[in-house]
PDB file of N, CA and C in Angstrom:
ATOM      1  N   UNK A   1     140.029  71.404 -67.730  1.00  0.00           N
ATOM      2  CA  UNK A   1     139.603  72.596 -67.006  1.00  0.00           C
ATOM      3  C   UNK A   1     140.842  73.228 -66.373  1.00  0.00           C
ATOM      4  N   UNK A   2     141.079  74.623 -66.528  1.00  0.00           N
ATOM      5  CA  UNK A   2     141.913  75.251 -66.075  1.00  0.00           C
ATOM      6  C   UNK A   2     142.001  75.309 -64.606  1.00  0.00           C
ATOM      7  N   UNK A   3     143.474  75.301 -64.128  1.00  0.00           N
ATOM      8  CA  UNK A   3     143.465  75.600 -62.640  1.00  0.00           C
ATOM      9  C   UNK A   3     142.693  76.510 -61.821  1.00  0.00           C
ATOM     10  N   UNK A   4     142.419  78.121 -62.577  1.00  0.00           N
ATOM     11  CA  UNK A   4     141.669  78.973 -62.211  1.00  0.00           C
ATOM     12  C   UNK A   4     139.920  78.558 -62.586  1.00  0.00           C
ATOM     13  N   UNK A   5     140.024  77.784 -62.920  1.00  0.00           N
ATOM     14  CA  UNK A   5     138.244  77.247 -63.282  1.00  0.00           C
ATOM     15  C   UNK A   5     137.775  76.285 -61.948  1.00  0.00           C
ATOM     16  N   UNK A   6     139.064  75.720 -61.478  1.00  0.00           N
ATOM     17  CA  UNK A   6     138.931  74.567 -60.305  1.00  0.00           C
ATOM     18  C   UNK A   6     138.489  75.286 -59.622  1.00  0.00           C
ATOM     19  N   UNK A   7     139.410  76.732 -58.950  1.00  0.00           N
ATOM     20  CA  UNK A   7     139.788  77.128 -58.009  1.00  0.00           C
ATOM     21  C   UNK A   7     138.469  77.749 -58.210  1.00  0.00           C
ATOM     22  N   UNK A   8     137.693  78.645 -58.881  1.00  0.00           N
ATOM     23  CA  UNK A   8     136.243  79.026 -59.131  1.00  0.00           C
ATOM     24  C   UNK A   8     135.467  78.468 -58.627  1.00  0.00           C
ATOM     25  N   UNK A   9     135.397  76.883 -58.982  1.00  0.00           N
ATOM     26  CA  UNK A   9     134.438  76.131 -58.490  1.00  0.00           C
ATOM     27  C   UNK A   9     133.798  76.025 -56.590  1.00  0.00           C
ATOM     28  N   UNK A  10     135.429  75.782 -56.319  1.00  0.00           N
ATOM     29  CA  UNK A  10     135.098  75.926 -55.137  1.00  0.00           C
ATOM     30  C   UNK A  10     134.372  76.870 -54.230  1.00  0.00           C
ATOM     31  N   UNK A  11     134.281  78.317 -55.369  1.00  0.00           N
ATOM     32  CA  UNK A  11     133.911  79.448 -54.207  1.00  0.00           C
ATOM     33  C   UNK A  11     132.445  79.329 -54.902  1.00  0.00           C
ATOM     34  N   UNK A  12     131.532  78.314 -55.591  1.00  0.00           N
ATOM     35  CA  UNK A  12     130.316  77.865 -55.551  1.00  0.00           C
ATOM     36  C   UNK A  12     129.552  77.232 -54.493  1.00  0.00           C
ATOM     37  N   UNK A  13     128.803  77.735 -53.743  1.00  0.00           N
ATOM     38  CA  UNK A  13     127.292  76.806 -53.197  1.00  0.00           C
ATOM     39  C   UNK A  13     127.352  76.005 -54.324  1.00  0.00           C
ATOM     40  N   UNK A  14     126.647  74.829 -53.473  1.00  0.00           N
ATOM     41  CA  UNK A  14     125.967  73.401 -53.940  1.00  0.00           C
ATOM     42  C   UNK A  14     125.096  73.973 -55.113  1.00  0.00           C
ATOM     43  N   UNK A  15     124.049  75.054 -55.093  1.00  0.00           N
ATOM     44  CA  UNK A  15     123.078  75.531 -55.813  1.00  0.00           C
ATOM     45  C   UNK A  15     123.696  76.680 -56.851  1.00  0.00           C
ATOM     46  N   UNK A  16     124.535  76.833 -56.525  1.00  0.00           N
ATOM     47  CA  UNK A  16     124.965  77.919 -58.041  1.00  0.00           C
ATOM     48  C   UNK A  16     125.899  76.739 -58.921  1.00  0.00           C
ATOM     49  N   UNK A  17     126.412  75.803 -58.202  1.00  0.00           N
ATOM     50  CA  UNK A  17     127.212  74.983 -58.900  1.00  0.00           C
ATOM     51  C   UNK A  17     126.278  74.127 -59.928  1.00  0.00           C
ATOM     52  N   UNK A  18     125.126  74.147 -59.366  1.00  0.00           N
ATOM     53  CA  UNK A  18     124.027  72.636 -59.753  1.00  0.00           C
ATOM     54  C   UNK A  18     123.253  73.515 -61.258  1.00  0.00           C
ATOM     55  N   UNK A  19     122.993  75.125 -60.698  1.00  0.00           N
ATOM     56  CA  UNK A  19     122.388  75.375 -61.706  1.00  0.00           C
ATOM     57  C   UNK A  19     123.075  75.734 -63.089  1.00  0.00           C
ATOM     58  N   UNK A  20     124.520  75.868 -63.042  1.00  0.00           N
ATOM     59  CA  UNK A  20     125.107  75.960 -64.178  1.00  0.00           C
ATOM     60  C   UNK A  20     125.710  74.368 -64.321  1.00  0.00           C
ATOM     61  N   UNK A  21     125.790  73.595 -63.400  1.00  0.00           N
ATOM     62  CA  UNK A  21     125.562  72.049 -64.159  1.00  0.00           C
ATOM     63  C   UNK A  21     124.107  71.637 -65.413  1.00  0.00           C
ATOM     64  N   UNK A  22     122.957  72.507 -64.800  1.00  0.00           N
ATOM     65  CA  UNK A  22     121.656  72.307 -65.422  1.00  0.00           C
ATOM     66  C   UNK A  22     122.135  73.427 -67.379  1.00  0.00           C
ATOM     67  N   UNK A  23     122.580  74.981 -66.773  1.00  0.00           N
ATOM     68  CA  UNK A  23     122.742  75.704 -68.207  1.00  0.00           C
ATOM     69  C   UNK A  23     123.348  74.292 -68.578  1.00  0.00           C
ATOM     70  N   UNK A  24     124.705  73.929 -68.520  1.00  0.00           N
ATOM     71  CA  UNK A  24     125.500  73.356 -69.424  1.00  0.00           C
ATOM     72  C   UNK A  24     124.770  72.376 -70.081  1.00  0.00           C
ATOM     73  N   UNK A  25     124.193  71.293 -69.183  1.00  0.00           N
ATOM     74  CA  UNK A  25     123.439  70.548 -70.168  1.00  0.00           C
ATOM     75  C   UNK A  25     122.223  71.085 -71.015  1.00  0.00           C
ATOM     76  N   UNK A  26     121.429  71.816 -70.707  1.00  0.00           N
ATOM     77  CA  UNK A  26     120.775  72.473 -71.970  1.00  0.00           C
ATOM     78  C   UNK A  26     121.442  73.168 -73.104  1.00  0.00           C
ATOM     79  N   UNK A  27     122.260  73.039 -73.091  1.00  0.00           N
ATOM     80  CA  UNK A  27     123.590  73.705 -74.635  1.00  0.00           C
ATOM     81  C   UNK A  27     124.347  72.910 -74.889  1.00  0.00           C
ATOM     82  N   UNK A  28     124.397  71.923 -73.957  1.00  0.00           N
ATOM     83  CA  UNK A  28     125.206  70.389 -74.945  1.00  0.00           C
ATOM     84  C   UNK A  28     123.534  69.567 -75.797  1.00  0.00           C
ATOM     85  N   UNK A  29     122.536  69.619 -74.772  1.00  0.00           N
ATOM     86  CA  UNK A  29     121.173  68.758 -75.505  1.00  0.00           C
ATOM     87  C   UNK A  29     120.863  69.510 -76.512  1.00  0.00           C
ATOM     88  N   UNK A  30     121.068  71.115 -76.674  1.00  0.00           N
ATOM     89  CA  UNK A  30     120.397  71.738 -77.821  1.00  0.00           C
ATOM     90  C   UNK A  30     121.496  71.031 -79.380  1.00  0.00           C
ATOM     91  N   UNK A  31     122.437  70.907 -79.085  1.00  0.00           N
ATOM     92  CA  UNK A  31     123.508  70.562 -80.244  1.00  0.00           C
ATOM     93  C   UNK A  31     123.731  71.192 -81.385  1.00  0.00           C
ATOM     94  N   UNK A  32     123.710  72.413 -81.097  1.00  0.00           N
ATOM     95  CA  UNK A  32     124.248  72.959 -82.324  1.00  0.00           C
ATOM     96  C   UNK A  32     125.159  73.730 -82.139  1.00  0.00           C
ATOM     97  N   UNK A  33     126.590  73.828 -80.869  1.00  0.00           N
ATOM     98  CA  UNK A  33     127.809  73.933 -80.832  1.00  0.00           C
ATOM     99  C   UNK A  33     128.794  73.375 -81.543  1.00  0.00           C
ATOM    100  N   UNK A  34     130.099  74.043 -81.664  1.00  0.00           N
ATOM    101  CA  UNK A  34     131.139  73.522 -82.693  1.00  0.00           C
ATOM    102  C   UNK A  34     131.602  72.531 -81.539  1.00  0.00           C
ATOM    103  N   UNK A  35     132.622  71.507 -81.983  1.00  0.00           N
ATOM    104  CA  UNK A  35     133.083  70.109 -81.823  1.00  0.00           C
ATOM    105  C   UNK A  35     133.855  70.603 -80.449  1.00  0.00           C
ATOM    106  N   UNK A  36     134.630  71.604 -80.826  1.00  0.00           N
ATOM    107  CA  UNK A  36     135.480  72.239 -79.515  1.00  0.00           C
ATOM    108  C   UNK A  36     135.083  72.589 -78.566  1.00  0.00           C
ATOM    109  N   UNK A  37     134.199  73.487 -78.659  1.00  0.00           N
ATOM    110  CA  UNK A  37     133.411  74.277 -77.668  1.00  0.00           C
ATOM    111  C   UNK A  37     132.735  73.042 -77.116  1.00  0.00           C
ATOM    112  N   UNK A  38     131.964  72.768 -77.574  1.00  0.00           N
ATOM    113  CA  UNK A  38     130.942  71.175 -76.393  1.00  0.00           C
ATOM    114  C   UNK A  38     131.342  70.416 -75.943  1.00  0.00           C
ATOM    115  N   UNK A  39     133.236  69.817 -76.644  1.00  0.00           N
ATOM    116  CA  UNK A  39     134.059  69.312 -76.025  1.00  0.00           C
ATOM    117  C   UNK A  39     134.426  70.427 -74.273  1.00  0.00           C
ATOM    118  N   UNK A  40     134.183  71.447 -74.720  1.00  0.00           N
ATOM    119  CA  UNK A  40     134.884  71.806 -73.476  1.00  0.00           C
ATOM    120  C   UNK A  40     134.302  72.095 -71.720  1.00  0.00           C
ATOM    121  N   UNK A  41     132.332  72.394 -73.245  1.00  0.00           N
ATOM    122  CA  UNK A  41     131.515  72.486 -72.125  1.00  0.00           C
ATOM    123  C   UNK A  41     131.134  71.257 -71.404  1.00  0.00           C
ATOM    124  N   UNK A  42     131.396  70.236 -72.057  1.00  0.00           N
ATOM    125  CA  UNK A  42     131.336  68.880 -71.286  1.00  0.00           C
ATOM    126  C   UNK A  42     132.475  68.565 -70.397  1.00  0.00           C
ATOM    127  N   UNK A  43     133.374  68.825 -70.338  1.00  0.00           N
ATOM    128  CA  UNK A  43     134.438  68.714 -69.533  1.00  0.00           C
ATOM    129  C   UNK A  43     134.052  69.918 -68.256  1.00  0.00           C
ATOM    130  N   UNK A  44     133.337  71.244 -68.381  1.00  0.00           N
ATOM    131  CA  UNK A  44     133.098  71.901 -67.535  1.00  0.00           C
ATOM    132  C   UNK A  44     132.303  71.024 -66.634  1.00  0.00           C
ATOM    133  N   UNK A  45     131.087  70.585 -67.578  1.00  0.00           N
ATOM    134  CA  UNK A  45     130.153  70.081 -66.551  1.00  0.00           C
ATOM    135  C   UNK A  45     130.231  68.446 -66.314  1.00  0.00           C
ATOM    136  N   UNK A  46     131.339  68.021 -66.587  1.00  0.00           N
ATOM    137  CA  UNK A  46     131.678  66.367 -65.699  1.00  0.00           C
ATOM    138  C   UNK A  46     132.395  67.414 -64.219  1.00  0.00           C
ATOM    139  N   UNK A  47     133.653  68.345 -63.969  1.00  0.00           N
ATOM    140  CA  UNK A  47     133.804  68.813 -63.078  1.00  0.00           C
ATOM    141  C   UNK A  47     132.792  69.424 -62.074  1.00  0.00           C
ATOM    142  N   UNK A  48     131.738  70.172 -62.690  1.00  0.00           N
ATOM    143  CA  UNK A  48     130.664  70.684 -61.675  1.00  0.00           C
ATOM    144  C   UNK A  48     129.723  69.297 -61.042  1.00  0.00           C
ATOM    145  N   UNK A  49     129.639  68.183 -61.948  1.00  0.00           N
ATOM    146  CA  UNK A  49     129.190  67.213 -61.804  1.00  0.00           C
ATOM    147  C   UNK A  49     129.883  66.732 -60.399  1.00  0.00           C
ATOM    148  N   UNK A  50     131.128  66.580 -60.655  1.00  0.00           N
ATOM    149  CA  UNK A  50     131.880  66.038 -59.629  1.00  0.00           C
ATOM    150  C   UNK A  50     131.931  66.462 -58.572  1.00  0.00           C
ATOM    151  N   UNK A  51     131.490  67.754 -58.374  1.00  0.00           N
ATOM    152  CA  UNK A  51     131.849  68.889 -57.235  1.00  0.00           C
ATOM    153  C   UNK A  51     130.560  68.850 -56.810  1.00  0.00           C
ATOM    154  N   UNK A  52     129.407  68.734 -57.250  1.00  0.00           N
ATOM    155  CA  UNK A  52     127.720  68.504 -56.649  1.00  0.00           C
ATOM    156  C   UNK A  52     128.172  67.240 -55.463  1.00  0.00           C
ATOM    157  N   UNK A  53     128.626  66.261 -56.632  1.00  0.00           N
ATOM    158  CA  UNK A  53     128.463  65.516 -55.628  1.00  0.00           C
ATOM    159  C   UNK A  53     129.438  64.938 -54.254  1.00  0.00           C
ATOM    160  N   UNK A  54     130.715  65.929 -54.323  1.00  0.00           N
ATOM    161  CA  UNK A  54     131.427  65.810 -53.434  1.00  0.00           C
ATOM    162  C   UNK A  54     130.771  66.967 -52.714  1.00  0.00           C
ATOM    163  N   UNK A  55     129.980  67.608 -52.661  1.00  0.00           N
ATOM    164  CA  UNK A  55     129.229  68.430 -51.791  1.00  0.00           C
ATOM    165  C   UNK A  55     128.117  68.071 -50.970  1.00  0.00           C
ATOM    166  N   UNK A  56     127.267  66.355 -51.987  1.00  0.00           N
ATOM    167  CA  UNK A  56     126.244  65.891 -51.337  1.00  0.00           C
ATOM    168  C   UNK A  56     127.105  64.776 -50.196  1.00  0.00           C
ATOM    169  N   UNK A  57     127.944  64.196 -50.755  1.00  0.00           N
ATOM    170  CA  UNK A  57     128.694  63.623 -49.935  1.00  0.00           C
ATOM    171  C   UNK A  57     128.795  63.612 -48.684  1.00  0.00           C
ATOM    172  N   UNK A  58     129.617  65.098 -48.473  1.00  0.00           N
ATOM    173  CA  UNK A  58     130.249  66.162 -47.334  1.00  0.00           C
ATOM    174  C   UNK A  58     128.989  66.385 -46.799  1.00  0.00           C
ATOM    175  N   UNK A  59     127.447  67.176 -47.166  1.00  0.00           N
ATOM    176  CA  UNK A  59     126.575  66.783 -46.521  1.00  0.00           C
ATOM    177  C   UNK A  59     125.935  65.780 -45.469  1.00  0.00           C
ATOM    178  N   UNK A  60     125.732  64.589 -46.569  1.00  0.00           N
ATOM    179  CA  UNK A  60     125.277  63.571 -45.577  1.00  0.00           C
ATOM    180  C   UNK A  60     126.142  62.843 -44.821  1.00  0.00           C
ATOM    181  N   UNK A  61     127.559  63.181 -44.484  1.00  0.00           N
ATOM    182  CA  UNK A  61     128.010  62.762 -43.427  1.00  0.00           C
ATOM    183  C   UNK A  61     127.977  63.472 -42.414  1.00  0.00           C
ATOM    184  N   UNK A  62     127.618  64.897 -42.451  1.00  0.00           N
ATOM    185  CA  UNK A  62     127.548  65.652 -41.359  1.00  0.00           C
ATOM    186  C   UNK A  62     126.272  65.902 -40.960  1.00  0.00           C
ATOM    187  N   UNK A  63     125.502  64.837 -41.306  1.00  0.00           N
ATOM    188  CA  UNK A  63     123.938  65.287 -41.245  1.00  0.00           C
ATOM    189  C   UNK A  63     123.618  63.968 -39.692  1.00  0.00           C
ATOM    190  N   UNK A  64     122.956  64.859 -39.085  1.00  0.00           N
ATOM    191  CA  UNK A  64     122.910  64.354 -37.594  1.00  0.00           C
ATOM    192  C   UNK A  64     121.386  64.467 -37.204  1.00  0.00           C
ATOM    193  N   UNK A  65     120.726  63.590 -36.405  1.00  0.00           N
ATOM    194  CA  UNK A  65     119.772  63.493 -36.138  1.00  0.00           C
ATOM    195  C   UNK A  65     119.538  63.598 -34.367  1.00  0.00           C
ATOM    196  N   UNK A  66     118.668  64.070 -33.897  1.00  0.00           N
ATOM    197  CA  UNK A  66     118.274  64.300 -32.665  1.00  0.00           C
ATOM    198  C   UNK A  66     117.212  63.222 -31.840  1.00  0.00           C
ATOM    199  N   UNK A  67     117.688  62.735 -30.832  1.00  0.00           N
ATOM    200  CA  UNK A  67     116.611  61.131 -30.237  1.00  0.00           C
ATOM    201  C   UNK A  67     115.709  62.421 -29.686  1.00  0.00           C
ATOM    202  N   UNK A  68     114.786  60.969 -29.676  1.00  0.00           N
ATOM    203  CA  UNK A  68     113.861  61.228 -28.341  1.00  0.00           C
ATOM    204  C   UNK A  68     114.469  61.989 -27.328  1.00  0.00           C
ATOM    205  N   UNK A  69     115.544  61.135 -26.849  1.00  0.00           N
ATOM    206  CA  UNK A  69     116.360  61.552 -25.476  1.00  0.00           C
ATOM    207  C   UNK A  69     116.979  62.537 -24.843  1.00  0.00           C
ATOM    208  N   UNK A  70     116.845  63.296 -26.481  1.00  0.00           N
ATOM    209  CA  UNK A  70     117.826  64.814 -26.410  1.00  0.00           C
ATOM    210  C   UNK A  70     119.090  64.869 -27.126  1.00  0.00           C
ATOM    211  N   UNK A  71     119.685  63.468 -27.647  1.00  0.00           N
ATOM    212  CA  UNK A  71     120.662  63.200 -27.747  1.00  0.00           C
ATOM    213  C   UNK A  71     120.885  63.088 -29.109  1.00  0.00           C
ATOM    214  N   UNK A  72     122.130  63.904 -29.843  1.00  0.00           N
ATOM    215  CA  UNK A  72     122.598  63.978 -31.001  1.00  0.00           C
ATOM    216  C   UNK A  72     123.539  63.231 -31.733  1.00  0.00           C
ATOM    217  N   UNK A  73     123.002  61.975 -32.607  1.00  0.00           N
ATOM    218  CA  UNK A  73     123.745  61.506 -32.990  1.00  0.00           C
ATOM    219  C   UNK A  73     123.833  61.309 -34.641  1.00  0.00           C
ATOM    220  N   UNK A  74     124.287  60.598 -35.258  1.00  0.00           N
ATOM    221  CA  UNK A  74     124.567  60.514 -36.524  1.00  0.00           C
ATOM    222  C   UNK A  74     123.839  59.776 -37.044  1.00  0.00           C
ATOM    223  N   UNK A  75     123.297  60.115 -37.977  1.00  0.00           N
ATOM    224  CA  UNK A  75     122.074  59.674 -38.935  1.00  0.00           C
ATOM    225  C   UNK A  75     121.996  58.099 -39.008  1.00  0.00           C
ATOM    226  N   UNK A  76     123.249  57.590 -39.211  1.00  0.00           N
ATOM    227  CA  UNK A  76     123.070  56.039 -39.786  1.00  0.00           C
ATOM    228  C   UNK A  76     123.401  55.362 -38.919  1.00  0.00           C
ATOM    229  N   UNK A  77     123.182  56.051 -37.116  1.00  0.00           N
ATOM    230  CA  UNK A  77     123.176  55.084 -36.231  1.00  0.00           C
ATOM    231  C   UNK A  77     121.800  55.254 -35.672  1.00  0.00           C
ATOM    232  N   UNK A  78     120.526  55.440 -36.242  1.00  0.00           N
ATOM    233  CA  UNK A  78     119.475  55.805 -36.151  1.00  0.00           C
ATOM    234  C   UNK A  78     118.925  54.413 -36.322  1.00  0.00           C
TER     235      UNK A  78
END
């Protein structure tokens, strides 16, 4: 993947990234692309792959929960 394809990625939401993770795999499952091209669209979508989930990641560590008490703390000290 090209440097300017990285740099693309990033200016994706979680949800525009996920749904052209979803196109790509419906045009690698249909299979009737040339050897190159599906080579490349698979390499697109292991990167969007990767980027979902360094996004769910980055999520659930910043995901915080509220006590009883009023008090805001971090999910997995719940």
């Amino acid at each position: 993947m090209s440097d300017k394809e990285q740099d693309d990625l990033k200016d994706l939401t979680f949800e525009q990234a996920y749904r052209k993770l979803e196109e790509t795999v419906k045009k690698l499952e249909a299979g009737n692309l040339p050897l190159a091209e599906a080579l490349s669209l698979y390499q697109k979508g292991v990167a969007l792959a990767q980027y979902c989930s360094q996004q769910l990641d980055s999520a659930e560590l910043s995901i915080q929960v509220l006590t009883p008490s009023g008090e805001l703390v971090d999910f997995d000290e719940v």
